[in-house]
Protein backbone atom coordinates (compact mmCIF):
# COMPACT_ATOMS: atom_id res chain seq x y z
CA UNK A 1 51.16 36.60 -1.87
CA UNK A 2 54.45 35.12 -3.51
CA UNK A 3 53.97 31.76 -5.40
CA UNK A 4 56.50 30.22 -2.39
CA UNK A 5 54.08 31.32 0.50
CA UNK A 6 50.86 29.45 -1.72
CA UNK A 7 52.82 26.57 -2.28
CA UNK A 8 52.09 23.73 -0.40
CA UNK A 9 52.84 19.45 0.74
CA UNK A 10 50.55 17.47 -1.42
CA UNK A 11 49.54 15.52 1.81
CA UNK A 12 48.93 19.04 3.69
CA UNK A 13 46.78 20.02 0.97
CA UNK A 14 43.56 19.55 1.95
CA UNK A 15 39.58 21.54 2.28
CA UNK A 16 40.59 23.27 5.54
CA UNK A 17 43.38 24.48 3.03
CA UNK A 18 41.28 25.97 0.51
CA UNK A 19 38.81 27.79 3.52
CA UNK A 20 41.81 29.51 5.10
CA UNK A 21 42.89 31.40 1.84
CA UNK A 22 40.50 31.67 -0.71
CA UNK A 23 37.53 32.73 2.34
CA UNK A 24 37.79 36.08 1.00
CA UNK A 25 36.67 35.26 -2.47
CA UNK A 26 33.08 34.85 -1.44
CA UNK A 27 32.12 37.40 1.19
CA UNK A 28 29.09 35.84 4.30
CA UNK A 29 26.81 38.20 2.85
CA UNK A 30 27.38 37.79 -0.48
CA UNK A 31 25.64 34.10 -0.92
CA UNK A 32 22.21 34.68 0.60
CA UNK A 33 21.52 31.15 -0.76
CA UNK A 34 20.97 28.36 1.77
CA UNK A 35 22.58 25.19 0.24
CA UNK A 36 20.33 23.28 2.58
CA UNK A 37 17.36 24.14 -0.20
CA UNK A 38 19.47 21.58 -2.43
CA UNK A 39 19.93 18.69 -0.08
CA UNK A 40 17.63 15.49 -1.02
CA UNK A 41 16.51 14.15 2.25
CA UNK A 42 13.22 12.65 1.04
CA UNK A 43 14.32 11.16 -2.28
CA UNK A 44 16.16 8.13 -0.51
CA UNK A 45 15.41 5.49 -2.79
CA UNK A 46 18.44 4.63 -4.17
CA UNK A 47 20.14 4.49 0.17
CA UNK A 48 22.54 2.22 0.11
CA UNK A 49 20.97 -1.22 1.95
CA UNK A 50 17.78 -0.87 1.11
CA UNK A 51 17.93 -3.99 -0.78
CA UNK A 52 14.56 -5.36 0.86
CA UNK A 53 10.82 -5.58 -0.70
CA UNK A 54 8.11 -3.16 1.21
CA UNK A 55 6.68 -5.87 3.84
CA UNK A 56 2.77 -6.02 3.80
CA UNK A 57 2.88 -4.14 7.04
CA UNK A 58 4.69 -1.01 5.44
CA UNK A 59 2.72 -1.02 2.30
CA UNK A 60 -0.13 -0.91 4.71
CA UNK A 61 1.15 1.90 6.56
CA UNK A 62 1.47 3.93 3.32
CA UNK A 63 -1.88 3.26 1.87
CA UNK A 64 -3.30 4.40 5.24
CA UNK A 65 -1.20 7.51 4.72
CA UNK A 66 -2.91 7.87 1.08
CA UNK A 67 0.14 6.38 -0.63
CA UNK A 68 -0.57 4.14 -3.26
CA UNK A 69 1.33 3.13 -6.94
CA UNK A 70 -1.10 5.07 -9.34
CA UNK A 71 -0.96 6.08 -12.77
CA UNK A 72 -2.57 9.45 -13.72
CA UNK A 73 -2.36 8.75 -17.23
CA UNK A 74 -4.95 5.85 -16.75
CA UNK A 75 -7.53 7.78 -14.89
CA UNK A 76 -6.86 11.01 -17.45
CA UNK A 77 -7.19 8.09 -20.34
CA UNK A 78 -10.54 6.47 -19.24
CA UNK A 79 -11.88 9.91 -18.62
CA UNK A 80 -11.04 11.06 -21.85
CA UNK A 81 -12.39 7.96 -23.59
CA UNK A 82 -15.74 7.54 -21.57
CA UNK A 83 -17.14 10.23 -21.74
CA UNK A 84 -16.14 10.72 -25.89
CA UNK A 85 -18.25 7.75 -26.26
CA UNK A 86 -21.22 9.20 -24.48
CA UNK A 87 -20.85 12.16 -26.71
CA UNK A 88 -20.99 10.78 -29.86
CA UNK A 89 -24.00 8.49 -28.61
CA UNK A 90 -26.08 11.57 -27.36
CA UNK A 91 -24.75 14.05 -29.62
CA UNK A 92 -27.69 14.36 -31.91
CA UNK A 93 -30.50 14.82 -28.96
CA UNK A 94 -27.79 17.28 -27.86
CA UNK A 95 -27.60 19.00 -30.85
CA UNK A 96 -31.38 19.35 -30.86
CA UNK A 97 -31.18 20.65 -27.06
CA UNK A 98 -29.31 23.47 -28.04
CA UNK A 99 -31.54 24.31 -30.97
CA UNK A 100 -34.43 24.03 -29.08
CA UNK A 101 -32.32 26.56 -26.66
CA UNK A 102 -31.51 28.86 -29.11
CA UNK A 103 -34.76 29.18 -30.56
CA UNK A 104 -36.27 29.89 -26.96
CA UNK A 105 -34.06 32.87 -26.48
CA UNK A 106 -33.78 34.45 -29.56
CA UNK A 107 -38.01 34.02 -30.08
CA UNK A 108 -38.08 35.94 -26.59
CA UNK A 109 -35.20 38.03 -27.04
CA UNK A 110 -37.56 41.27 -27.26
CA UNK A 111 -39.48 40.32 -24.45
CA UNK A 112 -38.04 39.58 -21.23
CA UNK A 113 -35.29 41.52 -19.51
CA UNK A 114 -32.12 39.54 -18.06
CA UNK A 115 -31.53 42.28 -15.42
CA UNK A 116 -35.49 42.36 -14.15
CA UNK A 117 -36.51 38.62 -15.05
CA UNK A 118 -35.22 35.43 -13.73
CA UNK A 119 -36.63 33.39 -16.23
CA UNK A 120 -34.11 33.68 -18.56
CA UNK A 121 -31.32 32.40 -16.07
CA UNK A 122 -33.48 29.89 -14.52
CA UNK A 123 -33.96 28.13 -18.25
CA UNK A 124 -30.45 28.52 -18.87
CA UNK A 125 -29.70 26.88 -16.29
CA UNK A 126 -32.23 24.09 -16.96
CA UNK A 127 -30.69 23.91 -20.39
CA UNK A 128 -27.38 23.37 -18.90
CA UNK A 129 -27.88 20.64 -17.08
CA UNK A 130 -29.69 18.67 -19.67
CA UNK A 131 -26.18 19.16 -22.31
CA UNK A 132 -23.85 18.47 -19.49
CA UNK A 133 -24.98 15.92 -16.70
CA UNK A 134 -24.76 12.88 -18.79
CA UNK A 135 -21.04 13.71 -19.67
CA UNK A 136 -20.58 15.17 -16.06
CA UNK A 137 -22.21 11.84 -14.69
CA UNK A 138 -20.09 9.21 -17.18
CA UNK A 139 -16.68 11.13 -16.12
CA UNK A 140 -17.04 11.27 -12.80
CA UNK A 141 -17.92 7.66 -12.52
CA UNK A 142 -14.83 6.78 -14.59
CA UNK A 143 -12.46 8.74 -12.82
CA UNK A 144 -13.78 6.89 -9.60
CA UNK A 145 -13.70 3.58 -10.86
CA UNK A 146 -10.21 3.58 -12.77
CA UNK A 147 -8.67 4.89 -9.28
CA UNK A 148 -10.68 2.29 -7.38
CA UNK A 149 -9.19 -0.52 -9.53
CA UNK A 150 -5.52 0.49 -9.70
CA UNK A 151 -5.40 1.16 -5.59
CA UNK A 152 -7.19 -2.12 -5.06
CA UNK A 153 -10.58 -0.49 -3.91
CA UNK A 154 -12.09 2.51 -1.73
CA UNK A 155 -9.28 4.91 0.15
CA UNK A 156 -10.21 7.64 1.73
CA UNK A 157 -7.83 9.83 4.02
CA UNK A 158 -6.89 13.36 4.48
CA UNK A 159 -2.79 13.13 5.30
CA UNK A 160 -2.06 14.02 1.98
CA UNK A 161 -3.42 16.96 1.73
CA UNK A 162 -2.28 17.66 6.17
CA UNK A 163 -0.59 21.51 6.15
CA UNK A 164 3.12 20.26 6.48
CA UNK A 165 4.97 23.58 6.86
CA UNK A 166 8.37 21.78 6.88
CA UNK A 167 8.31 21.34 2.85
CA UNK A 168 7.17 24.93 2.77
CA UNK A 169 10.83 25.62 1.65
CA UNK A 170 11.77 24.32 -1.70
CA UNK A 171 14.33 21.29 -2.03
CA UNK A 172 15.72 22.86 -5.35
CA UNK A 173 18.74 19.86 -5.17
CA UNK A 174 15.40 17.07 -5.11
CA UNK A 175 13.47 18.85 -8.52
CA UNK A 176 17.05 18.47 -10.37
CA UNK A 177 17.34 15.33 -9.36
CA UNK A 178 14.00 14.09 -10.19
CA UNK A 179 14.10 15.64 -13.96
CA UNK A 180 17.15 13.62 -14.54
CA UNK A 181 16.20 10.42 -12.75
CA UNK A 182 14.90 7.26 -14.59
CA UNK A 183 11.14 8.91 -13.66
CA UNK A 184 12.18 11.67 -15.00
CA UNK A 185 13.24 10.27 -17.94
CA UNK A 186 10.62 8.26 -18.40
CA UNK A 187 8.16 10.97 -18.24
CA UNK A 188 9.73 12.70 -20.64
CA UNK A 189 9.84 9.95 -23.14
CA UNK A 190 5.81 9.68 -22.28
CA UNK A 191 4.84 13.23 -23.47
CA UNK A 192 6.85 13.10 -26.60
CA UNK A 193 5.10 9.73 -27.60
CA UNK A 194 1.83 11.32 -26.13
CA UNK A 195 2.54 14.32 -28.99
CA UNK A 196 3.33 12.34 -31.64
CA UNK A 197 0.56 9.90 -31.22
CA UNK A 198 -2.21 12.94 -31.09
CA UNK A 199 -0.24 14.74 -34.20
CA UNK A 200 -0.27 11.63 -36.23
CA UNK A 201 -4.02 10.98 -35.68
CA UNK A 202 -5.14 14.48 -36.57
CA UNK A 203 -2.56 14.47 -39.56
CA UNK A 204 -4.27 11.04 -40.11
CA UNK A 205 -7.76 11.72 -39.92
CA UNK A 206 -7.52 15.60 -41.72
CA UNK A 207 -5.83 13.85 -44.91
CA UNK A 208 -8.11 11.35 -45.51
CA UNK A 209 -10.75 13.57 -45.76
CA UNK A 210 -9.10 16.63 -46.73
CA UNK A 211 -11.00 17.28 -49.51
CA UNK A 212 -14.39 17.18 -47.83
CA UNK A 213 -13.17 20.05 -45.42
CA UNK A 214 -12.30 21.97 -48.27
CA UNK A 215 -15.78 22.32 -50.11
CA UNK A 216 -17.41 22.94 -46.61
CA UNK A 217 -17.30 26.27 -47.50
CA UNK A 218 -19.69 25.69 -49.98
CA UNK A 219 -22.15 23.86 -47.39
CA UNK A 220 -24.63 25.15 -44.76
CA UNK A 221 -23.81 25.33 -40.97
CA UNK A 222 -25.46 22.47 -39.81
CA UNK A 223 -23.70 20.12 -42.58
CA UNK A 224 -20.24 21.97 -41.96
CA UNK A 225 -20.65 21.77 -37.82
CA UNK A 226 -21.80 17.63 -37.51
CA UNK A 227 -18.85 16.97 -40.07
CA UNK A 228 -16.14 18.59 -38.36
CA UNK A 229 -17.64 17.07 -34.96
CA UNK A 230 -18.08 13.73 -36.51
CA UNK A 231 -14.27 13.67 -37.58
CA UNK A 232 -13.32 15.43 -34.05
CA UNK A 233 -14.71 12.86 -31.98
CA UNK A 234 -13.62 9.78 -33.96
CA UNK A 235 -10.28 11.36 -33.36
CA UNK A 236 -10.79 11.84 -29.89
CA UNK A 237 -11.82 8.52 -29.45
CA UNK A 238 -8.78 6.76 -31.21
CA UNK A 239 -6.25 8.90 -29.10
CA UNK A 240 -8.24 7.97 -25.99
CA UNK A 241 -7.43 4.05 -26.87
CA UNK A 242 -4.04 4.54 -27.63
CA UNK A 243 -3.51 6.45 -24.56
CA UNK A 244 -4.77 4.04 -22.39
CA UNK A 245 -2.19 1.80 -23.87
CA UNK A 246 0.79 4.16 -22.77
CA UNK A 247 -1.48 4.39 -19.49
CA UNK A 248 -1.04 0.88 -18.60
CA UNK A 249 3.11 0.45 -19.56
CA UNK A 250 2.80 3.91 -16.79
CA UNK A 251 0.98 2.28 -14.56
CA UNK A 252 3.10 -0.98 -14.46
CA UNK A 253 5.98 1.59 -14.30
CA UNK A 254 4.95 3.47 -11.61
CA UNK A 255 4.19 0.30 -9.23
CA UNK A 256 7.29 -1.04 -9.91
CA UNK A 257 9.31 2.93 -9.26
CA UNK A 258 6.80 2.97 -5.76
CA UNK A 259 8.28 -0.41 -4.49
CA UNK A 260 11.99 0.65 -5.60
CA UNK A 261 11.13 3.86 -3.41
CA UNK A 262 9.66 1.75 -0.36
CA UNK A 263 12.38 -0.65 -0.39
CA UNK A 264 13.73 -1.50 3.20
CA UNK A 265 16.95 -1.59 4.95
CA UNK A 266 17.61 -5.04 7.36
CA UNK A 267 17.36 -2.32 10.36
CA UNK A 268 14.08 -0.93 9.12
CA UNK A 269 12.69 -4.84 8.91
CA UNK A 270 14.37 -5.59 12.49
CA UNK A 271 12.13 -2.14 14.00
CA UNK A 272 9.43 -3.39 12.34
CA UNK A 273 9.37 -6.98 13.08
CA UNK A 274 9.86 -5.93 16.98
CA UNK A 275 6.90 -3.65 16.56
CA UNK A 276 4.73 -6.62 15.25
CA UNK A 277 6.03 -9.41 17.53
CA UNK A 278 6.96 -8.31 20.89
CA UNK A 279 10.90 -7.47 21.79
CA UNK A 280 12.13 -11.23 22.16
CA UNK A 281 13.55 -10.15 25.64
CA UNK A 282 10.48 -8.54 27.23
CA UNK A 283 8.67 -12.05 26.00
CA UNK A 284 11.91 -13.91 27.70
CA UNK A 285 10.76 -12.01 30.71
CA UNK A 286 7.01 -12.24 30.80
CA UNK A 287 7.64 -16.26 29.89
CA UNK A 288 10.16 -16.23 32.92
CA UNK A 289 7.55 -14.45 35.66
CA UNK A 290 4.61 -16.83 33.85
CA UNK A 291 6.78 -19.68 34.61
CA UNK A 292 7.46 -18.20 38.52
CA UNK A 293 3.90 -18.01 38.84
CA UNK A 294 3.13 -21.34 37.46
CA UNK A 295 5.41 -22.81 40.17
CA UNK A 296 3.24 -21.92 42.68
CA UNK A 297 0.00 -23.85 41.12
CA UNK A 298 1.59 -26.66 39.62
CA UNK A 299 1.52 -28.32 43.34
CA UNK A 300 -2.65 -27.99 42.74
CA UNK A 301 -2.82 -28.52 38.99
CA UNK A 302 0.03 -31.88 38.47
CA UNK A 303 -1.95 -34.28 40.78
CA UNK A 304 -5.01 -33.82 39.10
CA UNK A 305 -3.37 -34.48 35.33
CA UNK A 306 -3.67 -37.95 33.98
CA UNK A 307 -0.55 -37.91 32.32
CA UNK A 308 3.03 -35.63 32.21
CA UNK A 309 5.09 -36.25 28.90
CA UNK A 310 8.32 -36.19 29.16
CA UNK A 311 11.07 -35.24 27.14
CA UNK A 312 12.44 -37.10 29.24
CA UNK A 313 14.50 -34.66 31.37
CA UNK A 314 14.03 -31.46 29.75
CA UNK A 315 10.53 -31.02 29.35
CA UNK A 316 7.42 -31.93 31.02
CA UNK A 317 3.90 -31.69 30.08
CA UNK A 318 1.28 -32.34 32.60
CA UNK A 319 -2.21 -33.59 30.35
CA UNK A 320 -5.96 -34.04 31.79
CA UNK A 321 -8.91 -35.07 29.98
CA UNK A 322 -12.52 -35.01 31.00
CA UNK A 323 -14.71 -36.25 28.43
CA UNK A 324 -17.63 -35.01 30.08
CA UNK A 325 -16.67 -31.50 30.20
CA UNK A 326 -13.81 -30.80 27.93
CA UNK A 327 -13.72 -30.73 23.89
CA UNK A 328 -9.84 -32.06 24.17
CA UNK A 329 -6.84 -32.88 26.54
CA UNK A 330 -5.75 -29.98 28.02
CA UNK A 331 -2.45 -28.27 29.40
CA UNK A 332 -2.55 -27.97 33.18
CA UNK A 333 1.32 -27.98 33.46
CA UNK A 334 4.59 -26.56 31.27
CA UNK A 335 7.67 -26.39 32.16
CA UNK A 336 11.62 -27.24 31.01
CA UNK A 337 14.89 -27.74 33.23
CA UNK A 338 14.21 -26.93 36.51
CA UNK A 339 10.57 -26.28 36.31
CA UNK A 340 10.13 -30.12 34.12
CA UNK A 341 11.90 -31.64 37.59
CA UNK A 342 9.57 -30.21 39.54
CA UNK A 343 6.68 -30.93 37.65
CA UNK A 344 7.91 -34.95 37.32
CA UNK A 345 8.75 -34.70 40.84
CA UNK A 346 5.25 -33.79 41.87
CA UNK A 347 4.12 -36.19 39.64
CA UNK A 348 5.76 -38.75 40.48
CA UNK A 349 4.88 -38.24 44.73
CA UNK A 350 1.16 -38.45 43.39
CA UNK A 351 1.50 -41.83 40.75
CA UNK A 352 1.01 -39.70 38.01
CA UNK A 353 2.31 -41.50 35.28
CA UNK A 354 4.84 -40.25 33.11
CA UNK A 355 5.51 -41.04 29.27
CA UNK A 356 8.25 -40.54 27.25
CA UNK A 357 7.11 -39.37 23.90
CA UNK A 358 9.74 -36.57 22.76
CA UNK A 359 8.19 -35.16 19.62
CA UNK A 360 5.46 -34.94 21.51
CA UNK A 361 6.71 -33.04 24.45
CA UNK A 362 8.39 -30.87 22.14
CA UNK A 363 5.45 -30.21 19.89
CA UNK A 364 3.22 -29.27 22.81
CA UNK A 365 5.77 -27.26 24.48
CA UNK A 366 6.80 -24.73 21.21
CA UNK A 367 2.71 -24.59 20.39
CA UNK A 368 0.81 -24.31 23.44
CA UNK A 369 0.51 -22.50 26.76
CA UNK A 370 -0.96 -23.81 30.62
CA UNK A 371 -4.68 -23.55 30.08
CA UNK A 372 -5.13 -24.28 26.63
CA UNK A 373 -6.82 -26.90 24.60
CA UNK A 374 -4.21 -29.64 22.81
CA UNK A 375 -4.28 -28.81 18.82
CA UNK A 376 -6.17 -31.55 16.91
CA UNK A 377 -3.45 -31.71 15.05
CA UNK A 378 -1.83 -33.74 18.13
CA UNK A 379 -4.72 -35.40 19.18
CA UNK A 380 -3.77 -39.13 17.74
CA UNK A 381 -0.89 -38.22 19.54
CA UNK A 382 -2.09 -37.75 23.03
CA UNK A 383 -4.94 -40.43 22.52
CA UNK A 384 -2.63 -43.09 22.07
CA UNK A 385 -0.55 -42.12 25.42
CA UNK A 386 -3.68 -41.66 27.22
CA UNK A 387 -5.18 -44.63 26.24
CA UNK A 388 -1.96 -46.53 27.21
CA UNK A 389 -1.77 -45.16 30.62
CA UNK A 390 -5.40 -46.04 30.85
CA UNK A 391 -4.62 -49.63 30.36
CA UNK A 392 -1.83 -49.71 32.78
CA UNK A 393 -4.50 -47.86 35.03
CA UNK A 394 -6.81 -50.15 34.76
CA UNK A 395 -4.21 -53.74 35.28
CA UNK A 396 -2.99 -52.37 38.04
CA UNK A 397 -6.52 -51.99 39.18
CA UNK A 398 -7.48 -55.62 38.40
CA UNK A 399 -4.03 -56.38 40.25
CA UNK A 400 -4.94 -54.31 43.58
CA UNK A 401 -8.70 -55.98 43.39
CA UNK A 402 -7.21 -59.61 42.98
């Protein structure tokens, strides 16, 4: 191919180009490779617009699916720690445990049989249990209560650990990603200082008594073995502290990384405020056939009210109160526009008085429903405009008599 035929318009020059003649250099067969194994579907936290905090809802939704902001290094930190401590408390009834063991087996060593005789796995057994259940015990309890207080109490699901065969197939593209993330990063930066802080102590703790381990040659066992396990679990001990230290900056770090990864997009908090409150138009609707319905009581329910608060021409409220059977005023009658002519219409044909209170009106309308009691925090409200129209009541009563 001459260098005329490969030239080529800068505006021509474009992928499809590239496809057309250089296709050959790379054979179908050749690249066995899917490139979908490096796409990152699932590490979408930096999506553009998701600018919004986790609502309590979603956060919800993931603890339920086992997925909470935890540190490992805390739980691996108190476990390390705890149990140390229990150690060096019980490690001289311990240490006479095992020589209490030792002497039982070797003082019977000529007389039982391990392949004809149980006893001898049946006491080592027993023997086991008494060097190991108090440290078995104190971890286990630690582990369970530095997870409880980091996820905020007791969890318990099984989705994590669900078969999900669609992440059988690695996501090479996502483990590059990750290892040169912030996490990443960050983790990284962890284990060195994790390293250097368990090197310096031992360097630390070796020097200062450097001499002593050298003239434990010239010691017995048992003064050579509680020396080097004295200075072993002080060390232990000290790293455990200092680790819980990191443990807590990873902790903080990691709740503050699982929001970043949970943040929303203004769709996501759209879909999920229409799952938690009901789509405004099907509420439009059911509001719309309540109101069709109401129509056909409010010819019943209006004469009997003692009151209808008005807005005045866009609302109407229709109030009765029977202190002898009701805790409160209560909604017989809601409507606006149409349905508020109606209901002053009917109200009017019976001498139902009508009051003009439009905070009122509106108050009532926005917070209650036909059938319900009035809110006590309206009932000065409604006292007052019942106890007027009472008093007109009862003038034009004395008026009628006279």
């Amino acid at each position: 191919m001459s260098r005329e035929q490969l030239a080529v318009n800068s505006e021509e020059f474009n992928f499809s180009f590239l496809i057309s003649h250089f296709s050959f250099l790379v054979p179908p067969s050749s690249f066995p490779i899917n490139l979908q194994w490096f796409s990152d579907e699932d590490n979408d936290e930096d999506a553009p617009g998701k600018t919004f905090e986790p609502t309590d809802t979603k956060l919800k939704r993931l603890r339920d699916e086992g997925q909470v902001a935890k540190s490992q290094e805390l739980t691996g930190a108190v476990g390390l720690l705890l149990p140390a401590i229990v150690l060096l408390v019980l490690a001289p009834s311990m240490l006479r445990t095992c020589v209490e063991m030792v002497k039982f087996f070797f003082l019977r060593a000529t007389e039982l049989d391990p392949t004809k005789d149980g006893t001898i796995a049946g006491n080592f057994l027993i023997y086991f249990i008494r060097l190991v259940w108090p440290i078995m015990l104190v971890a286990v309890i630690s582990a369970v209560i530095s997870n409880m207080a980091q996820i905020g109490g007791w969890l318990f699901t099984t989705k994590p650990i669900t078969p999900n065969f669609s992440r059988a197939l690695p996501k090479f593209g996502q483990y590059f990603k990750r290892i040169f993330s912030t996490e990443g990063l960050f983790n990284l930066g962890k284990s060195l200082v994790k390293i250097v802080i368990i090197g310096t102590i031992a360097f630390l703790f070796i020097r200062a008594d450097i001499e002593k381990l050298v003239n434990l040659q010239k010691s017995d066992v048992y003064t050579s073995l509680t020396f080097v396990a004295g200075i072993a679990i002080r060390m232990i001990i000290v790293v455990a502290f200092l680790l819980i230290i990191i443990s807590i900056v990873d902790f903080l770090f990691q709740r503050n990384r699982f929001r970043e990864r949970h943040k929303m997009t203004l769709r996501e908090l759209k879909e999920e405020r229409k799952q938690a409150e009901a789509d405004p138009m099907i509420q439009s609707r059911i509001r719309s056939r309540f109101r069709d319905l109401l129509k056909q009581n409010i010819i019943t329910t209006v004469p009997q009210a003692d009151v209808v608060v008005t807005n005045p021409t866009h609302l109407a409220v229709a109030l009765r109160y029977d202190a002898g059977s009701m805790p409160g005023p209560m909604v017989v009658a809601i409507g606006e526009d149409d349905l508020a002519a109606r209901i002053r219409k009917i109200a009017q044909d019976n001498e139902v008085p009508l009051v003009e209170n439009k905070p009122l009106a509106w108050a009532l309308y926005r917070e209650t429903e036909v059938g319900q009691i009035v809110p006590i925090t309206h009932w000065n409200a409604v006292a007052l405009v019942l106890k007027k129209v009472w008093y007109l009541n009862e003038r034009r009563r004395k008026k009628t008599a006279a």
